[in-house]
Protein backbone atom coordinates (compact mmCIF):
# COMPACT_ATOMS: atom_id res chain seq x y z
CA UNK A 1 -105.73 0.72 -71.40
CA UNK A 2 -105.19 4.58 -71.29
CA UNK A 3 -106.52 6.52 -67.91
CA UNK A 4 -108.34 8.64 -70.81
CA UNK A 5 -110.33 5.40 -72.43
CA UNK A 6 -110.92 3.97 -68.88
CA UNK A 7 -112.48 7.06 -68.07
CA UNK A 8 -114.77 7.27 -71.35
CA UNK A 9 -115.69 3.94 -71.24
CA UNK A 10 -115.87 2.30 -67.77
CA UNK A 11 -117.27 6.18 -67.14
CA UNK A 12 -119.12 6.46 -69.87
CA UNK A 13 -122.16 7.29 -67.93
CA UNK A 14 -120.09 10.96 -68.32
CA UNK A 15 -118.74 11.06 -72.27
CA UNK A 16 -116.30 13.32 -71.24
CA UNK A 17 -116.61 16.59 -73.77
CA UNK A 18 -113.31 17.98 -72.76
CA UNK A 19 -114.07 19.38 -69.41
CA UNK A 20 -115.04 18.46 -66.39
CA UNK A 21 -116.55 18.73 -62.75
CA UNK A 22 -114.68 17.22 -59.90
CA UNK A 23 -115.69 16.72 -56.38
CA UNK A 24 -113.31 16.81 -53.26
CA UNK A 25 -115.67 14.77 -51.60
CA UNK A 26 -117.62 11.33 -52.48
CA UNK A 27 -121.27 10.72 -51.78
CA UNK A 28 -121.51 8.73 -48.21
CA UNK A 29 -121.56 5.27 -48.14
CA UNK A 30 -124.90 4.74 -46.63
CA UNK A 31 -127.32 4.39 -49.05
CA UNK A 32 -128.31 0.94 -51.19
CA UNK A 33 -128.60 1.56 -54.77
CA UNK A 34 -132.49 0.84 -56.45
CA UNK A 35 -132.70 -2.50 -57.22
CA UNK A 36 -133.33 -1.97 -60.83
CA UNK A 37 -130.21 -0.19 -61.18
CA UNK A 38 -128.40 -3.82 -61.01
CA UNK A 39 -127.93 -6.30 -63.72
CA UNK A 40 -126.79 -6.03 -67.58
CA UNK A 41 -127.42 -2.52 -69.99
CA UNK A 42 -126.28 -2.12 -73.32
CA UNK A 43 -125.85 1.45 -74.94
CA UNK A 44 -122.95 2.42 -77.58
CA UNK A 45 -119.75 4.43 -76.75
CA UNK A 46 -118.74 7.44 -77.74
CA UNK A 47 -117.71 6.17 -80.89
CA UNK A 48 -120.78 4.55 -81.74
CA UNK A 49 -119.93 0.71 -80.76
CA UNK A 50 -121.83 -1.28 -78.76
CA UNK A 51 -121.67 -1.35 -75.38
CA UNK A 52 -122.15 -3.46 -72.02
CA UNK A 53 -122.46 -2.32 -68.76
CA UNK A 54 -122.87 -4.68 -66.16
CA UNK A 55 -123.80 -3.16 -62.54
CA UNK A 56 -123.51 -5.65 -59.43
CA UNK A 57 -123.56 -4.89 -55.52
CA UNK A 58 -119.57 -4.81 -54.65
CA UNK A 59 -120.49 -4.83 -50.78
CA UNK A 60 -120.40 -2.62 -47.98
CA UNK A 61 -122.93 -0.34 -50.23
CA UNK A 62 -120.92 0.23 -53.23
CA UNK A 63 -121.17 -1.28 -56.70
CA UNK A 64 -118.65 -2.08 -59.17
CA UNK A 65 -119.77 -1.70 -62.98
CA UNK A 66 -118.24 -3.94 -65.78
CA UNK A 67 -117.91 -2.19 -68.96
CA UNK A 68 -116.79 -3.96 -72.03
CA UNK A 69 -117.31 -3.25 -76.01
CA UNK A 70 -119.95 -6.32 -77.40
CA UNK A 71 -117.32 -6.66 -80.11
CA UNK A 72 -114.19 -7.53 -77.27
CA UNK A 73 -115.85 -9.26 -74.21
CA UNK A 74 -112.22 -9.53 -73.00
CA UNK A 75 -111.73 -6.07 -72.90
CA UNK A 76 -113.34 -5.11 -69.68
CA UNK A 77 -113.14 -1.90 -67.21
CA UNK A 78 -113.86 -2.13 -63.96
CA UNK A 79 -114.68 0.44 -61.17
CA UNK A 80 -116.06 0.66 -58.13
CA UNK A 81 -118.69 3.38 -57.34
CA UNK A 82 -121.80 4.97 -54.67
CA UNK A 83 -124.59 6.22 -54.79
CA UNK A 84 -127.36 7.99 -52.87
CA UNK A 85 -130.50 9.93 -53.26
CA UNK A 86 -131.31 13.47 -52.41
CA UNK A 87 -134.61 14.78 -53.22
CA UNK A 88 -135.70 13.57 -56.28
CA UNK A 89 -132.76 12.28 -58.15
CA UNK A 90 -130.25 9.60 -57.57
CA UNK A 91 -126.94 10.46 -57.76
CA UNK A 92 -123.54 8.49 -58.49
CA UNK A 93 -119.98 9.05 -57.42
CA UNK A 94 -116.72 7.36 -58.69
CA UNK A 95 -112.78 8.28 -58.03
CA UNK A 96 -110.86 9.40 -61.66
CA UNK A 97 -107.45 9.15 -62.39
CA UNK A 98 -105.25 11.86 -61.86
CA UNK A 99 -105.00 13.27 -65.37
CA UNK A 100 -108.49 14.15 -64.92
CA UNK A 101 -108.51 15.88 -61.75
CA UNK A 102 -108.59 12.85 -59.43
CA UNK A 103 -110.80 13.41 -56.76
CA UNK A 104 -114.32 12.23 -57.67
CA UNK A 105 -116.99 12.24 -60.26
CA UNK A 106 -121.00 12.99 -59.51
CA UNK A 107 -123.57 12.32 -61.82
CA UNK A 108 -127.10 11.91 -61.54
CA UNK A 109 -129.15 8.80 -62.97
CA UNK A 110 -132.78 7.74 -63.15
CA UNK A 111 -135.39 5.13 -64.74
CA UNK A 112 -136.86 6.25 -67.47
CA UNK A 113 -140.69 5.10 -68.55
CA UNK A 114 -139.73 2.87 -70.94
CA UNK A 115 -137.45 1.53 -67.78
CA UNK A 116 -133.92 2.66 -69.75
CA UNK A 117 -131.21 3.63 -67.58
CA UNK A 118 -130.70 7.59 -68.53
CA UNK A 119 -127.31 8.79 -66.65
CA UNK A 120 -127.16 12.78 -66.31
CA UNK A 121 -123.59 15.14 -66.14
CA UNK A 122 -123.49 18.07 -65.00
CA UNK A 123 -122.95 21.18 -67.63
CA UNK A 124 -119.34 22.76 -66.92
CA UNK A 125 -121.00 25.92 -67.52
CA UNK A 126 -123.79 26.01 -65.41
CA UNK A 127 -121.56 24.59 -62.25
CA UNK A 128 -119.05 27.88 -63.04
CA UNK A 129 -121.84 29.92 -62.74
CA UNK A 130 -123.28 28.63 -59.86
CA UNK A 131 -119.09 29.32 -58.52
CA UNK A 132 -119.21 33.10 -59.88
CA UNK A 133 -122.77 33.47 -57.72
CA UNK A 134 -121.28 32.18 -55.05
CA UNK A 135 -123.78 29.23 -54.55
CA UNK A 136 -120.67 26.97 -54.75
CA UNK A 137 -117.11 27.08 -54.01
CA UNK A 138 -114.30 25.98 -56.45
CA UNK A 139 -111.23 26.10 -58.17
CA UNK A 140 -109.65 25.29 -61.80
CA UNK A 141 -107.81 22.31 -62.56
CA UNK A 142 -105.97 21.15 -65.29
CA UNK A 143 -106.50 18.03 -67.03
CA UNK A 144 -105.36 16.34 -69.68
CA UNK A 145 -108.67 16.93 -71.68
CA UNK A 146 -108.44 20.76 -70.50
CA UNK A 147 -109.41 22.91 -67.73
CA UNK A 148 -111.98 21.30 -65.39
CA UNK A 149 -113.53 22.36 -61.61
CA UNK A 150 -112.81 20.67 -58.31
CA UNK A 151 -115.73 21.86 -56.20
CA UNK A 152 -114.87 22.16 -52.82
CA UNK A 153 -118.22 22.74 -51.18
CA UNK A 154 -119.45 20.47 -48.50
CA UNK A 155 -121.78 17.91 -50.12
CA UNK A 156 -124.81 18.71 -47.89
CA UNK A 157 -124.20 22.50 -50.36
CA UNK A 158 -123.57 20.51 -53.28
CA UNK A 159 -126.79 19.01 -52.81
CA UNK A 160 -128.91 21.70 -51.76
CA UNK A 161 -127.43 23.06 -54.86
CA UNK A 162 -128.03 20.16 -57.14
CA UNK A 163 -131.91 19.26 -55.57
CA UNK A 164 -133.14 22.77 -55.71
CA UNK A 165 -135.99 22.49 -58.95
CA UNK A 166 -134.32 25.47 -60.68
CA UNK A 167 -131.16 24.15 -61.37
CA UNK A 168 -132.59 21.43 -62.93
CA UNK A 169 -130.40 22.57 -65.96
CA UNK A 170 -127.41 21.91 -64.78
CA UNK A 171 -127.57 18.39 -65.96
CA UNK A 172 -127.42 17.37 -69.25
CA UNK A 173 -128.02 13.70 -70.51
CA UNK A 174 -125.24 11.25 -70.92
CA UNK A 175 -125.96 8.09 -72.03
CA UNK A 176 -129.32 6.00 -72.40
CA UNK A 177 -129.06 2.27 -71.88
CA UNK A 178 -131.41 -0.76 -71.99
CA UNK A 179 -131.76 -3.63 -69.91
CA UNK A 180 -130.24 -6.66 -71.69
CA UNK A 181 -132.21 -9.85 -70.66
CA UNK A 182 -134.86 -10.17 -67.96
């Protein structure tokens, strides 16, 4: 499958819009994910098929997430990922190919009330503002998509950054999925 479709789908916590945010560094490895965050979701891509998404514990405190389209069970992306929580969010981090900036991916993810799995990405926009203040520290890379950002702040920035209440804009929901089963 194409780096670009693995990256849509098996990432499709992100739909990529053309641009995006890249991290030098990945969340630490020292956090266990929720327990609710595990098991079988269903949402639709970003062409409006359904979905899977099945999250299990990979060991050593990362998790590996199965994505396949309901209408091809044998077409499945894997990758591995981590999370942690800062403040009040949980956050997620996974490597991406080369063509889109390799380093890592961050997004942010909570339960919602009606116990859907909402997944957050962070606005281009508002992260190159936060560069042009100063708050963070950056540079441009190109990708096949476009012209993305490789922050190279330290993380413990990133997240001071990220947790502080009024930059809560600077994420922008993703993706909604529902538990399957249970």
């Amino acid at each position: 499958m194409k780096a670009w479709r693995v990256v849509v789908i098996a990432l499709s916590f992100l739909l990529l819009s053309g641009c995006l945010v890249t991290f030098k560094e990945p969340l630490p490895t020292r956090e266990a994910a929720p327990d609710a965050l595990l098991g079988t979701w269903a949402s639709k891509n970003a062409w409006g098929e359904p979905l899977n998404l099945r999250i299990s514990d990979a060991g050593g405190q990362r998790y590996k997430a199965v994505s396949y389209p309901e209408a091809k069970p044998g077409q499945r992306d894997e990758y591995l990922f981590t999370v942690s929580r800062h403040g009040r969010r949980w956050y997620l981090s996974a490597p991406v190919p080369k063509d889109f900036g390799g380093h890592f991916i961050l997004a942010g993810f909570e339960f919602s009330e009606k116990h859907e799995l909402v997944v957050y990405n962070l606005d281009l926009e508002q992260i190159n503002q936060a560069v042009a203040q100063k708050l963070l520290s950056a540079s441009t890379v190109e990708t096949v998509e476009g012209d993305g950002v490789l922050v190279d702040s330290p993380m413990d920035a990133v997240f001071a950054y990220l947790d502080d209440p009024a930059n809560a804009d600077v994420f922008v929901e993703a993706v909604r999925y529902q538990r399957v089963g249970k």
